[in-house]
Protein backbone atom coordinates (compact mmCIF):
# COMPACT_ATOMS: atom_id res chain seq x y z
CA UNK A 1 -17.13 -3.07 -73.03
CA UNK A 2 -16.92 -2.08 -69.37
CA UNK A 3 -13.99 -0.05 -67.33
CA UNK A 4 -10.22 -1.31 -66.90
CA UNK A 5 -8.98 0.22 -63.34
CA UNK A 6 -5.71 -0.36 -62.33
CA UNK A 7 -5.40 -1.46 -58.01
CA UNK A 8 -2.13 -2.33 -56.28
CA UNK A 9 -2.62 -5.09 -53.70
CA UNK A 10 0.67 -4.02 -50.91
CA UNK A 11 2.26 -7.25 -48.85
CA UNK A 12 2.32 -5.54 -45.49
CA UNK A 13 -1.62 -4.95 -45.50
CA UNK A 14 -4.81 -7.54 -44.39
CA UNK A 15 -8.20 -6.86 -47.04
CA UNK A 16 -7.81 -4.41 -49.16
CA UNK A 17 -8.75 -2.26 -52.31
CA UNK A 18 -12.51 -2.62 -51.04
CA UNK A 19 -14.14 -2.63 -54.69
CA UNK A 20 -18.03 -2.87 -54.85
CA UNK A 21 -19.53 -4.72 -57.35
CA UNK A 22 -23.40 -4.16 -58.16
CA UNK A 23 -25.98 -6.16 -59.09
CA UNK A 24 -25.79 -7.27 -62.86
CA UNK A 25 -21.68 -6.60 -63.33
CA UNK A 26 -19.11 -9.29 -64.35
CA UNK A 27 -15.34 -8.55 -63.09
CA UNK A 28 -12.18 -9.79 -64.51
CA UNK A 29 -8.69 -8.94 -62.06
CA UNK A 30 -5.57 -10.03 -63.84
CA UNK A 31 -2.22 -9.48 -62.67
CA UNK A 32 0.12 -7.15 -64.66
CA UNK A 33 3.22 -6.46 -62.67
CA UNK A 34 5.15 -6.82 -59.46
CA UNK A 35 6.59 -9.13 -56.63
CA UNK A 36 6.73 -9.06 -53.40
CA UNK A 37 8.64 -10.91 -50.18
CA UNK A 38 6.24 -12.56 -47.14
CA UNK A 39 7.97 -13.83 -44.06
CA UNK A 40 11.61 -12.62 -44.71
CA UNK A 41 13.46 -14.49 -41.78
CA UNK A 42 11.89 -17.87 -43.21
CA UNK A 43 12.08 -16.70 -47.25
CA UNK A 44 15.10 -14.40 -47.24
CA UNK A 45 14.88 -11.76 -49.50
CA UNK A 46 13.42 -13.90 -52.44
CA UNK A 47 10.55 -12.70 -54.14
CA UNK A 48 7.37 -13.95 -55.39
CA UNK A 49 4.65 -12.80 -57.69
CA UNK A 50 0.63 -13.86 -57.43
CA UNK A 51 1.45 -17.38 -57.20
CA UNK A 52 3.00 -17.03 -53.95
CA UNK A 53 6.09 -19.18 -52.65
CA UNK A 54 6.53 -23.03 -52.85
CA UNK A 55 5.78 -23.80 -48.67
CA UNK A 56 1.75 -24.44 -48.44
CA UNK A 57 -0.01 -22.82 -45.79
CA UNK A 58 -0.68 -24.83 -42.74
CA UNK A 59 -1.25 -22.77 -39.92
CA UNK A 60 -4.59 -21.80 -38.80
CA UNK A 61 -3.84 -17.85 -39.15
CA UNK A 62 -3.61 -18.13 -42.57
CA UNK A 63 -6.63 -17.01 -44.41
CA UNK A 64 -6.37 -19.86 -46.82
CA UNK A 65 -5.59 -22.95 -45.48
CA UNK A 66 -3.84 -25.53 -48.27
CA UNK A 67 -3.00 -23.16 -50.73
CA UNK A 68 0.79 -21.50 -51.14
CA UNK A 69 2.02 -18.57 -48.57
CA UNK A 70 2.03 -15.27 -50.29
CA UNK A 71 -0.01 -16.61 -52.73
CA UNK A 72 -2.47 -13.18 -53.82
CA UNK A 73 -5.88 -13.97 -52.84
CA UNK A 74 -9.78 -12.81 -52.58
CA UNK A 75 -12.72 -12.48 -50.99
CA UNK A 76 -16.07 -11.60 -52.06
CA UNK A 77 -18.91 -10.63 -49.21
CA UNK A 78 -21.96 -10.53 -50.16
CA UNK A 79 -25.65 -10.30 -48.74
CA UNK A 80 -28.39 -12.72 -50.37
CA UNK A 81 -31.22 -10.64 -48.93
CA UNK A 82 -30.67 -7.86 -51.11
CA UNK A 83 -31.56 -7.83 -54.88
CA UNK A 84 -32.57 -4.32 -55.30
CA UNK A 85 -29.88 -2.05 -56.66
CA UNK A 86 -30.66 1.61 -55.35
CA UNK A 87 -30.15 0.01 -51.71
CA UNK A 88 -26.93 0.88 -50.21
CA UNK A 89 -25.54 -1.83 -48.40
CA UNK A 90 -22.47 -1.56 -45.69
CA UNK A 91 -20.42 -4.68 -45.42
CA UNK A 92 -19.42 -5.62 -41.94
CA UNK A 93 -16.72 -7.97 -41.42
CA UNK A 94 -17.84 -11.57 -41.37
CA UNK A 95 -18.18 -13.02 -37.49
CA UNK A 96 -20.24 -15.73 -37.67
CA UNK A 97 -23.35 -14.67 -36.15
CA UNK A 98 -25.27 -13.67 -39.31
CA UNK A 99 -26.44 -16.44 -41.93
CA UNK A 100 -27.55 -13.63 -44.24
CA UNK A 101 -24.12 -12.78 -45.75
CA UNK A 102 -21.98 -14.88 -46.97
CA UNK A 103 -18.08 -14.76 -47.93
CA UNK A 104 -15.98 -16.70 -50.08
CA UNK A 105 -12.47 -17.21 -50.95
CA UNK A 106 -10.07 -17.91 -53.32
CA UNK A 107 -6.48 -17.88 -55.25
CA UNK A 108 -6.27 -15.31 -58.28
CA UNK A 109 -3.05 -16.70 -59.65
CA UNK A 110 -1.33 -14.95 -62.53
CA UNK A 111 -3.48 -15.45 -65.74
CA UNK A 112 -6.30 -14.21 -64.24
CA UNK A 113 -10.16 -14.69 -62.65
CA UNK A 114 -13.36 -13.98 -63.73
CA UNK A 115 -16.47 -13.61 -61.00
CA UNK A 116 -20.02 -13.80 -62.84
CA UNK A 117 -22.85 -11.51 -62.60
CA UNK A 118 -25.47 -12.29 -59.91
CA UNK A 119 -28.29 -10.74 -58.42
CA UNK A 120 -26.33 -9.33 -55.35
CA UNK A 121 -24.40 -6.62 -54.55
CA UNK A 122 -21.04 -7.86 -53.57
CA UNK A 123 -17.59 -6.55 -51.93
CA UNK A 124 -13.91 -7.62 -53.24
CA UNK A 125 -11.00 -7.20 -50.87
CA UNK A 126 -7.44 -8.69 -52.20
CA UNK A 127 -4.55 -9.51 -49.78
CA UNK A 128 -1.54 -11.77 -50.05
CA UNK A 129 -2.35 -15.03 -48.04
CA UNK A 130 -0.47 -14.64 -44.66
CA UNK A 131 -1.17 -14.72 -41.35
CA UNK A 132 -2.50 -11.23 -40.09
CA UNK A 133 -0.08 -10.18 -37.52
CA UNK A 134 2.82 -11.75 -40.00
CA UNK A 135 2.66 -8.99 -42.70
CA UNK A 136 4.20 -6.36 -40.70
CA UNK A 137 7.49 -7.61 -42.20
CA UNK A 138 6.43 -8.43 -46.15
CA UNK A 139 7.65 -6.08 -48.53
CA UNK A 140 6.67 -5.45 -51.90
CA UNK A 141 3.14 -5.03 -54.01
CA UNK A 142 1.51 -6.71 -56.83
CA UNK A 143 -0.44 -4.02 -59.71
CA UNK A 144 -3.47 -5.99 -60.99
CA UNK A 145 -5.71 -4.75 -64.04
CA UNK A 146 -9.37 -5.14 -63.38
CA UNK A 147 -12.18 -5.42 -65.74
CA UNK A 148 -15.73 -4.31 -64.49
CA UNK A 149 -18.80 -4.37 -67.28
């Protein structure tokens, strides 16, 4: 059996809770408690937990295009060129111009998501799927258990 850390993912932030995961480790993140409100003047003050809100996102700002707004999402980095594990390795953000890393995202949801071990080292980031200059408003936080062994 691994470690069980506890990580609140806040609805006014962009990537967050940077959590490394090395070469060889499995990771389970399952949501335990909270709600929170994205885009008050279209939502009100109703709330919404991992799942997000009913309205699908389909403007181009949103991180994830087709799924729900609010909805808590992921995004693992990680570099296929490196397989040894005593190398540290910085993660820049993604722009395009390197075919080396590679990112990829996707809904968490409520019951929970597992990502496999590989042979790279790889960087999680959580965030509530919303445009990035349209969190200033959210309100709220989600508290998500996750699993590393």
């Amino acid at each position: 059996m691994g470690i069980k850390i506890s990580r609140k993912v806040v609805a006014f932030d962009t990537w967050q809770n940077d959590i490394i995961i090395h070469p060889g480790y499995s990771l389970y993140i399952h949501y335990r408690d909270g709600e929170w409100n994205i885009n008050p003047g279209k939502h009100g003050s109703k709330k919404y937990g991992p799942e997000g809100s009913e309205i699908v996102a389909q403007n181009d700002g949103y991180p994830m295009l087709g799924e729900r707004e609010g909805c808590l999402i992921g995004r693992l980095i990680y570099d296929t060129k490196i397989k040894n594990e005593g190398i540290r390795f910085e993660y820049p953000e993604l722009n395009g111009e390197s075919n080396q890393k590679e990112s990829i995202l996707f809904t968490i949801g409520r019951e929970g998501l597992l990502i496999p071990k590989s042979d790279y080292p790889k960087k999680l980031s959580l965030r509530c799927n919303d445009i990035d200059n349209g969190v200033f408003d959210n309100e709220g936080e989600l508290l998500l258990d996750i699993e590393i062994w």
